[in-house]
Protein backbone atom coordinates (compact mmCIF):
# COMPACT_ATOMS: atom_id res chain seq x y z
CA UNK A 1 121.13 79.30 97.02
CA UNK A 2 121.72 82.88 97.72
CA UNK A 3 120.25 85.08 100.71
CA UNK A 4 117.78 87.63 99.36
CA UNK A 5 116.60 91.02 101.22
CA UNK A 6 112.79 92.12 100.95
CA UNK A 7 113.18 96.11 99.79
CA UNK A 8 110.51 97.22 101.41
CA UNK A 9 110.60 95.52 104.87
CA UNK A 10 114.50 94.40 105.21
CA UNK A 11 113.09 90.75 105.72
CA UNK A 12 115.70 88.06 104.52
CA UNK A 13 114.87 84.72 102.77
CA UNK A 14 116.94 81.98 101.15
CA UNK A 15 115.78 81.82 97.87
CA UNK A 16 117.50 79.73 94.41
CA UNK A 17 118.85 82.41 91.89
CA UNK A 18 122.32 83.15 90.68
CA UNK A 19 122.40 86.87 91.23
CA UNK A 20 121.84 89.09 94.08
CA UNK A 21 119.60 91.32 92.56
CA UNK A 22 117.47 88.80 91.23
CA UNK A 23 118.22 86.91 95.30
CA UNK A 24 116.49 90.77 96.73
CA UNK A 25 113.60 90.10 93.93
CA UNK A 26 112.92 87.16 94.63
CA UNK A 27 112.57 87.49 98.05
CA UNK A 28 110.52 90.63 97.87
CA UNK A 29 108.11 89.03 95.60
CA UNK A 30 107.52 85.97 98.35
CA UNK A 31 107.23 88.21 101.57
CA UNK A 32 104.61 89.21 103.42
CA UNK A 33 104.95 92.51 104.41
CA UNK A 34 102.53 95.61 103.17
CA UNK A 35 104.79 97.29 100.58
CA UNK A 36 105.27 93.86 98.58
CA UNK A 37 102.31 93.00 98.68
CA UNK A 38 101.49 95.76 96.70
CA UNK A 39 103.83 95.63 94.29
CA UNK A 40 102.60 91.44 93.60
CA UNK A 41 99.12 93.36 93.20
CA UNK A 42 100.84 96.18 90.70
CA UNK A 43 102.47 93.20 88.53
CA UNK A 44 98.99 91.28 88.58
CA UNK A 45 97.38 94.88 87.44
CA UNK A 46 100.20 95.42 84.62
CA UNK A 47 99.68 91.72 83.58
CA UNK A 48 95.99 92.17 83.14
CA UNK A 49 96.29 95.28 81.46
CA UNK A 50 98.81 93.99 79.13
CA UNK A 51 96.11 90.29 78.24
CA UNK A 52 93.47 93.47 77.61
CA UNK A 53 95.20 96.00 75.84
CA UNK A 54 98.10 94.93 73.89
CA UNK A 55 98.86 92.74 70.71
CA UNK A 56 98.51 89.58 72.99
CA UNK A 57 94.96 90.75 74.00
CA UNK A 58 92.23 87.79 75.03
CA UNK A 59 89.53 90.10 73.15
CA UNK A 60 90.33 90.51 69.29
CA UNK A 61 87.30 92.58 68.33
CA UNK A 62 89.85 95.28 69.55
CA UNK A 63 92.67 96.47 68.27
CA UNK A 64 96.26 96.47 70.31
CA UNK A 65 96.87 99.87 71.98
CA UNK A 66 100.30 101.48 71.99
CA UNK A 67 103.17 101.00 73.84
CA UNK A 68 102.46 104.67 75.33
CA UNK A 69 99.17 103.84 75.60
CA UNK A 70 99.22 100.78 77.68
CA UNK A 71 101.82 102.48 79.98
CA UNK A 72 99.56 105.58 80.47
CA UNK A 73 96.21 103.14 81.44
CA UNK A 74 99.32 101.00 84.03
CA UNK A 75 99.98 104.49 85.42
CA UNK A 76 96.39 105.23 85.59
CA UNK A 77 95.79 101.79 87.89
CA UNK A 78 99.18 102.51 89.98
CA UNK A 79 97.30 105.97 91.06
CA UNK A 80 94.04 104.13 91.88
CA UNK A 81 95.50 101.53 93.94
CA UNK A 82 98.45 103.41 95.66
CA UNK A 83 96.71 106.73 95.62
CA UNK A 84 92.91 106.17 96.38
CA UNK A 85 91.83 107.59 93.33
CA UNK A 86 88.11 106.04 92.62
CA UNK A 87 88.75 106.13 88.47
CA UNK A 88 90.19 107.16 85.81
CA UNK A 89 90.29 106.75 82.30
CA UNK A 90 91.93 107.15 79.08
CA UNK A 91 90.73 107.68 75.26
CA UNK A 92 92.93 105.94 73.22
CA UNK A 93 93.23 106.02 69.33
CA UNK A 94 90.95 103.38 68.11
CA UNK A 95 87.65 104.85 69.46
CA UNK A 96 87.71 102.46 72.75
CA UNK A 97 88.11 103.68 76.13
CA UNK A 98 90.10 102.29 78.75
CA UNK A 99 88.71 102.98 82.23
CA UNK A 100 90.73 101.85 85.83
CA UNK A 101 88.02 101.94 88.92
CA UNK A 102 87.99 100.80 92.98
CA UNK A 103 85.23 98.82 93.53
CA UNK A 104 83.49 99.40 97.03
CA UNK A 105 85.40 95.91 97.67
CA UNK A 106 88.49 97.36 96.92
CA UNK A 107 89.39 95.04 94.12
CA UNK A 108 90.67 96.86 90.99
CA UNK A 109 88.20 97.00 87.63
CA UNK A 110 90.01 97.12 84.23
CA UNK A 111 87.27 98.08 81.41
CA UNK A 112 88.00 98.58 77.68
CA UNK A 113 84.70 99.47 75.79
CA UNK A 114 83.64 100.84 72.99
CA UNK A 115 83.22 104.88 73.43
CA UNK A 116 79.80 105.51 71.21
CA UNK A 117 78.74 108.85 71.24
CA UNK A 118 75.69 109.90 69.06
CA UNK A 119 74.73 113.39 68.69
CA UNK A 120 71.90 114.98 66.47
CA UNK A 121 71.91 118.46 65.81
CA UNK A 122 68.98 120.55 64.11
């Protein structure tokens, strides 16, 4: 058992790991204050962004995005939820469009849809 230190609120906890840094991570992931509970809500955005977007995705009529891809539509949500941005979103190479939005709630929205665009000219 080591003693670990919450980095955003100085809070201590006794926690089972076999390093210090991963005692302070540990411990920062299981406290209560404000600034980790935003960054447990910041690794449950990146996980869900990773299940839609990359090779392991839970939809396969798409295809994976890039690496740089998937880290631009995780900086996109970081903005939204630390920032107050209302949306953004993000073309990305296969035609689909990945779009980050704060519902009135204030949960987080993670979209990926197709981006069809039809256009007649005469």
């Amino acid at each position: 058992m080591m003693q670990g230190t919450c980095v955003y609120c100085g809070q201590t906890k006794l926690v089972n790991t076999v390093d210090q840094e991963e005692a302070d991570k540990q411990a920062t992931l299981e406290c209560q204050c404000e600034g980790a509970k935003k960054e447990r809500r910041i690794l449950q955005l990146d996980d869900a962004i990773e299940d839609l977007f990359s090779e392991k995705n839970v939809d396969k009529r798409f295809d994976a995005a890039s690496d740089f891809e998937i880290e631009t539509i995780k900086n996109i949500a970081r903005t939204v939820l630390c920032n107050g941005s209302r949306k953004g979103s993000i073309m990305l190479y296969d035609g689909t469009k990945a779009t980050v939005a704060r519902k009135s709630n204030g949960d987080i929205s993670i979209q990926r849809n197709l981006a069809v665009n039809l256009e007649i000219l005469c």
